[in-house]
Protein backbone atom coordinates (compact mmCIF):
# COMPACT_ATOMS: atom_id res chain seq x y z
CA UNK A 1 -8.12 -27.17 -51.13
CA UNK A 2 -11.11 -29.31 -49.09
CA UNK A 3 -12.20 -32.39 -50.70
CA UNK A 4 -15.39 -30.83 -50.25
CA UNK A 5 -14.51 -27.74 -52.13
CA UNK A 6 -12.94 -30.09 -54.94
CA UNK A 7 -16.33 -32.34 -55.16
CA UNK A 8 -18.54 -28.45 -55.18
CA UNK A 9 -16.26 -26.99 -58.21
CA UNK A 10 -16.30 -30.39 -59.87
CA UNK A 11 -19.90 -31.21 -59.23
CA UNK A 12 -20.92 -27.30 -60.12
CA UNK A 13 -18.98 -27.83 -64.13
CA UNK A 14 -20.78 -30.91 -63.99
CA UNK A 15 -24.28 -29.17 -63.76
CA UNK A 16 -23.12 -26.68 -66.48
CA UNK A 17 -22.83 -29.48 -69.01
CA UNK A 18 -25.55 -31.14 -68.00
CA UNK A 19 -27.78 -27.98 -68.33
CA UNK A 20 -26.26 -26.93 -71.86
CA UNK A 21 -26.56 -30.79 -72.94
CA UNK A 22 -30.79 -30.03 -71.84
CA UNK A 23 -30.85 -26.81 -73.51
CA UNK A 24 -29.42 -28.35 -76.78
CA UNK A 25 -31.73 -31.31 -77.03
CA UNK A 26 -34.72 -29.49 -76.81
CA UNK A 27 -36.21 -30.27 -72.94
CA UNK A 28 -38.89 -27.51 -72.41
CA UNK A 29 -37.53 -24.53 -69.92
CA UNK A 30 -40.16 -25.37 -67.11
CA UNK A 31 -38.51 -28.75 -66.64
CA UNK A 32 -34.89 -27.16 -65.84
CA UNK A 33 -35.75 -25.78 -62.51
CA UNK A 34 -36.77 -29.06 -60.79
CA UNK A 35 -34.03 -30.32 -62.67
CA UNK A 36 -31.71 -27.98 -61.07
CA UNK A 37 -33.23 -28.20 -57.66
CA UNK A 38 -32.76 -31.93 -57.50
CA UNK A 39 -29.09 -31.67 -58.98
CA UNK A 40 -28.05 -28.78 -56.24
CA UNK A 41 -29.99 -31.02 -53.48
CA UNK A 42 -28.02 -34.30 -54.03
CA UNK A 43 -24.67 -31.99 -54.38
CA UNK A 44 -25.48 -30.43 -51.48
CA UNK A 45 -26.54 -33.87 -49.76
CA UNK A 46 -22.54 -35.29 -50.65
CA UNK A 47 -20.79 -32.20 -49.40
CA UNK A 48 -22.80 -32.29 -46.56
CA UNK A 49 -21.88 -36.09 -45.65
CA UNK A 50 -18.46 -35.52 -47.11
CA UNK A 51 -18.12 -32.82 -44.11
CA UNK A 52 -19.97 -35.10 -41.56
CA UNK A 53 -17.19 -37.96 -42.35
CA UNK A 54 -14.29 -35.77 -41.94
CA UNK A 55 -15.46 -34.09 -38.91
CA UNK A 56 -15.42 -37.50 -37.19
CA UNK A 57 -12.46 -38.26 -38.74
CA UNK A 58 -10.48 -35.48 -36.85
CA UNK A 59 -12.56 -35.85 -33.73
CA UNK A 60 -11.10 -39.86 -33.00
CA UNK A 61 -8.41 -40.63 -31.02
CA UNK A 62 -5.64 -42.89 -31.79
CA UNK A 63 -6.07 -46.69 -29.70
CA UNK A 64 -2.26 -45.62 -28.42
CA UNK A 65 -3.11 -42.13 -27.12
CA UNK A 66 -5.93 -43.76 -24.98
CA UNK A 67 -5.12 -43.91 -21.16
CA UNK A 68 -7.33 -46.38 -19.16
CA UNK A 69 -6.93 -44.93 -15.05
CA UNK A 70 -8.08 -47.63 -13.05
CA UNK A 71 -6.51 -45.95 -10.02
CA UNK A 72 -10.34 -44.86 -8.25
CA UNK A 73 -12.09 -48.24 -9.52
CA UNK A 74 -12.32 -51.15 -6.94
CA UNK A 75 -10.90 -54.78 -7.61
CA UNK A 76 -12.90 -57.42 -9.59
CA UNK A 77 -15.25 -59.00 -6.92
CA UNK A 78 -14.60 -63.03 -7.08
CA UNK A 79 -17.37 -65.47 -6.39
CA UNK A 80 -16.51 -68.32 -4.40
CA UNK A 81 -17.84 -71.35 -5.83
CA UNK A 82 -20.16 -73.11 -3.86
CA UNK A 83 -19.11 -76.91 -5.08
CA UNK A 84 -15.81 -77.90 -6.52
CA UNK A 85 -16.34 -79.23 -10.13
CA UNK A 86 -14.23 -82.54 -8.83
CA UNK A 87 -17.18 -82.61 -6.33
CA UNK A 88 -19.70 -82.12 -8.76
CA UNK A 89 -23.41 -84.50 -7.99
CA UNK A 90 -25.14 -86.65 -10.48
CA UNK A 91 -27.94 -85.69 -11.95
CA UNK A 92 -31.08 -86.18 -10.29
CA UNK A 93 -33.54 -85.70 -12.88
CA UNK A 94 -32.88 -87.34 -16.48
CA UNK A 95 -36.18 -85.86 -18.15
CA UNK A 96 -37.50 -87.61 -20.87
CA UNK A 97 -34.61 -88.45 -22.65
CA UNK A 98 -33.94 -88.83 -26.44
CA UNK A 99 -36.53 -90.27 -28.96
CA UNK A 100 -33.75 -92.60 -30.31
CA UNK A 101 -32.70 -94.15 -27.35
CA UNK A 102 -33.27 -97.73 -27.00
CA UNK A 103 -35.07 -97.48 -30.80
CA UNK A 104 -32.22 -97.77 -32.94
CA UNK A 105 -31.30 -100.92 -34.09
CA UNK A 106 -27.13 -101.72 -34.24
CA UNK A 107 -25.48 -101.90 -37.11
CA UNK A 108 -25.83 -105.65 -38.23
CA UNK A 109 -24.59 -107.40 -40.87
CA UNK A 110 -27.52 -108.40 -43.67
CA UNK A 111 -26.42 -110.72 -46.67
CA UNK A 112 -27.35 -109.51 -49.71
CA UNK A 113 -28.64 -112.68 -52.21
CA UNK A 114 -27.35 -111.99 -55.74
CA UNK A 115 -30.13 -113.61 -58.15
């Protein structure tokens, strides 16, 4: 058996009780249709998903039974760089710099006076 047909037969019993556990405490007839309409809908809903999953499922390959053919495709196109980065030039423009530079005091040493 499915897992699909398993979750319809179990979730089918299951709206038997629930329907005889309505009838016995008293909920008026006209409320067992939408009842029953919303119960078959959300069964319906995880069978159909249930189905959905497993049809990918069976659909993927394994990573191993992948082959890449890179027989047609050209070779990687390299950029020459235009400067070495041991030839690398200084920065020309420095901007405006941080707000704490030249505004921080060092770290000096204060005496504390013990009263």
């Amino acid at each position: 058996m499915t897992m699909t047909a398993i979750i319809a037969g179990v979730g089918f019993f299951a709206f038997m009780l629930v329907i005889r556990a309505l009838t016995r405490s008293d909920v008026p007839p006209n409320l067992l249709v939408p009842i029953s309409f919303v119960y078959f809908g959300a069964l319906f809903g995880i069978c159909f998903m249930v189905l959905r999953y497993g049809s990918k499922l069976n659909k993927a390959e394994l990573p191993s039974e992948r082959v890449l053919d890179t027989g047609d495709l050209d070779p990687p196109a390299y950029l020459r760089p235009a400067v070495n980065t041991a030839q690398l030039e200084e920065a020309r423009d420095f901007g405006i710099g941080s707000v704490t530079d030249r505004t921080t005091r060092t770290l000096d040493e204060v005496t504390i006076e013990r009263r």
